[in-house]
Protein backbone atom coordinates (compact mmCIF):
# COMPACT_ATOMS: atom_id res chain seq x y z
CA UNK A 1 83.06 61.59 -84.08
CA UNK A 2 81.24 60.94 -87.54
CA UNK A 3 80.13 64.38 -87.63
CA UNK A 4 83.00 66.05 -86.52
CA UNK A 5 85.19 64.48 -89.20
CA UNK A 6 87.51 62.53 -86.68
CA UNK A 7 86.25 58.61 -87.15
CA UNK A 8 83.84 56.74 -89.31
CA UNK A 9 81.91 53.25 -88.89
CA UNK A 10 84.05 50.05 -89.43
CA UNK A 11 81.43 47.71 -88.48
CA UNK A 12 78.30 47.78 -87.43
CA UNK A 13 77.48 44.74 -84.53
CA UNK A 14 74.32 44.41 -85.99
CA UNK A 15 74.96 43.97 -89.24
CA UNK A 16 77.66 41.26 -88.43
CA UNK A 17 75.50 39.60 -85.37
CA UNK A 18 72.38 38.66 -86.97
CA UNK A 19 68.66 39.60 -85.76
CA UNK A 20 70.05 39.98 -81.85
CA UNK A 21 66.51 41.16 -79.88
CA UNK A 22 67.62 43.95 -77.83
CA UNK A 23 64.37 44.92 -76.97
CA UNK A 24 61.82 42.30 -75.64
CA UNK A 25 59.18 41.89 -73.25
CA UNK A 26 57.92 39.81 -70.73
CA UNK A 27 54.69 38.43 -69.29
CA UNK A 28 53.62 36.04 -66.93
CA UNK A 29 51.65 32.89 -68.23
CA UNK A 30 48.97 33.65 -65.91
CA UNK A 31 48.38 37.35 -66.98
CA UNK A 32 48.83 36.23 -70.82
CA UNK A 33 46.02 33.58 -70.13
CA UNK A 34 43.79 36.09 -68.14
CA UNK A 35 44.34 38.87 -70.29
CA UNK A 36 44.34 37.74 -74.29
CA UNK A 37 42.82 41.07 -75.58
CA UNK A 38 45.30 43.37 -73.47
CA UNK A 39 47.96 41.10 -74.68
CA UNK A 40 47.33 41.11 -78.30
CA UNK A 41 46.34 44.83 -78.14
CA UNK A 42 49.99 45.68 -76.95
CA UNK A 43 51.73 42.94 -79.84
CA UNK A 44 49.29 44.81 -82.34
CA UNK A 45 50.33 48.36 -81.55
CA UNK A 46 54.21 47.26 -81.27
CA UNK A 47 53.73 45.81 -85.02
CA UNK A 48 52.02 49.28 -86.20
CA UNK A 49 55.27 50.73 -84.99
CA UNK A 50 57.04 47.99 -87.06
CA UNK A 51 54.91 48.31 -90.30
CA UNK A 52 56.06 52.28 -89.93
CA UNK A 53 59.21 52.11 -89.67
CA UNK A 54 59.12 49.78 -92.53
CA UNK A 55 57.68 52.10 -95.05
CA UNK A 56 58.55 55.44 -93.95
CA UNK A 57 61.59 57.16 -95.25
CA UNK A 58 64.62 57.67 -92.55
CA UNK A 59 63.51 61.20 -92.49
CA UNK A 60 59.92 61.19 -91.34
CA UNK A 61 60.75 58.60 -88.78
CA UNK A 62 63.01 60.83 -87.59
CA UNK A 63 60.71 63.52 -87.35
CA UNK A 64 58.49 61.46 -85.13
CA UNK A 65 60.52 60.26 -83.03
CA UNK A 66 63.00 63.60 -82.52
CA UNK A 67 60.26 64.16 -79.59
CA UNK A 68 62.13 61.14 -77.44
CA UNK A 69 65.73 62.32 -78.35
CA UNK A 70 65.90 66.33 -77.51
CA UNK A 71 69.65 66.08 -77.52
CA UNK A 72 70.19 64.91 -80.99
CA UNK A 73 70.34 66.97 -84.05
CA UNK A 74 67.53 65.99 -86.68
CA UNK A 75 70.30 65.42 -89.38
CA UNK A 76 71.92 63.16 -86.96
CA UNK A 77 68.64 60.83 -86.20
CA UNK A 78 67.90 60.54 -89.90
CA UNK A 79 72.08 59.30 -90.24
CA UNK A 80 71.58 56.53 -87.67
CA UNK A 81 67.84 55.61 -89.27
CA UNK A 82 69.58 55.33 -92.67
CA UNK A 83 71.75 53.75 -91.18
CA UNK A 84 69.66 51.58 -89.55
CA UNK A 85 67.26 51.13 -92.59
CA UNK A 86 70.37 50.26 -95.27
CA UNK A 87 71.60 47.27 -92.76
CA UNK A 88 67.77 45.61 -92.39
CA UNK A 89 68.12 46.34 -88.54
CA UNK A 90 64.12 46.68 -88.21
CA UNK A 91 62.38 43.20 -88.97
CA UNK A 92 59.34 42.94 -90.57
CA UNK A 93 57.66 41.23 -88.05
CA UNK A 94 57.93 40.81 -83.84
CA UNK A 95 57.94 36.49 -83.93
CA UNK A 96 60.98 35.99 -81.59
CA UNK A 97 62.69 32.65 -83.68
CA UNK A 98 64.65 30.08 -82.08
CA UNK A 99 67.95 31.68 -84.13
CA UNK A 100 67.52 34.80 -82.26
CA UNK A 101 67.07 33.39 -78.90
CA UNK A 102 70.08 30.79 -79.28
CA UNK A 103 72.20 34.37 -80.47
CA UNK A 104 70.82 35.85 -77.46
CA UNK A 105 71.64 33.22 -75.07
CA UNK A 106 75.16 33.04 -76.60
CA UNK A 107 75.66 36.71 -76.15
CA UNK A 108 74.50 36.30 -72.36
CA UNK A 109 76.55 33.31 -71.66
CA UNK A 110 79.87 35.09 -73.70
CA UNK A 111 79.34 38.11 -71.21
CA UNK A 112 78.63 35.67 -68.28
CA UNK A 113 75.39 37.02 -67.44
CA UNK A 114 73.82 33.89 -67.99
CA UNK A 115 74.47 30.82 -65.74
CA UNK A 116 71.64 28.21 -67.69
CA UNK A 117 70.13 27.78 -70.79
CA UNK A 118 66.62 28.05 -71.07
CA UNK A 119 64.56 25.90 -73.92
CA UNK A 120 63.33 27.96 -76.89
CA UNK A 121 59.91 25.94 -76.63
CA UNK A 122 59.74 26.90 -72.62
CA UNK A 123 60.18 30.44 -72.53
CA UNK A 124 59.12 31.98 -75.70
CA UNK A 125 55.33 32.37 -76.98
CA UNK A 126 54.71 33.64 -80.56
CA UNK A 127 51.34 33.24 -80.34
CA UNK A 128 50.32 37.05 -80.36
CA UNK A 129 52.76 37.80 -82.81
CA UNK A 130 51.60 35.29 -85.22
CA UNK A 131 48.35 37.02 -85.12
CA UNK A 132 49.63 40.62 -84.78
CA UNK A 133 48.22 42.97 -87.61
């Protein structure tokens, strides 16, 4: 709609929400403890990604990435990058913080996908993060 004249942003959710994590991952405390170097490994390469985003312009992040979105016009990935860039959507670093998580949770609950809380302290591990480089 942007780009064919006919509506523009009002609001952007994730400017107004706070750091929400959409995208997260999971691992069992067994594999974590069996596998440290695989672990950290995966936490090291997912901050590389961070640390380029960080201090890359909107357009050569949209260059390498255009690869994973074949439908979308270059011009139109660099809008949503700037876009994306000019509301600090990217942290600098992966450590999942008990602010996010209680957002999270609130967001699940609101939509009623969630039917218990979960303590911070018994579900999240910021161990590899910490350490991530």
């Amino acid at each position: 709609m942007e780009e064919q004249g006919t509506g523009h942003v009002v609001a952007s959710l994730g400017e107004d929400s706070g750091y929400v994590p959409y995208t997260a991952f999971s691992a069992k405390t067994s594999y974590m403890n069996a596998n440290p170097e695989i672990m950290q490994g995966f936490v090291n390469a997912l901050q590389k990604s961070m640390d380029y985003v960080n201090s890359h312009s909107a357009e050569e992040i949209a260059e390498a990435i255009k690869g994973q979105f074949p439908e979308t016009e270059l011009d139109t990935l660099t809008t949503i990058i700037s876009r994306y860039k000019e509301q600090d959507t990217w942290k600098e670093d992966l450590i999942f913080e008990e602010d996010s998580f209680t957002l999270l949770q609130n967001i699940l609950e609101e939509a009623g996908e969630l039917s218990e809380r979960v303590p911070y302290d018994e579900l999240v591990n910021t161990t590899y993060a910490e350490k991530a480089k």
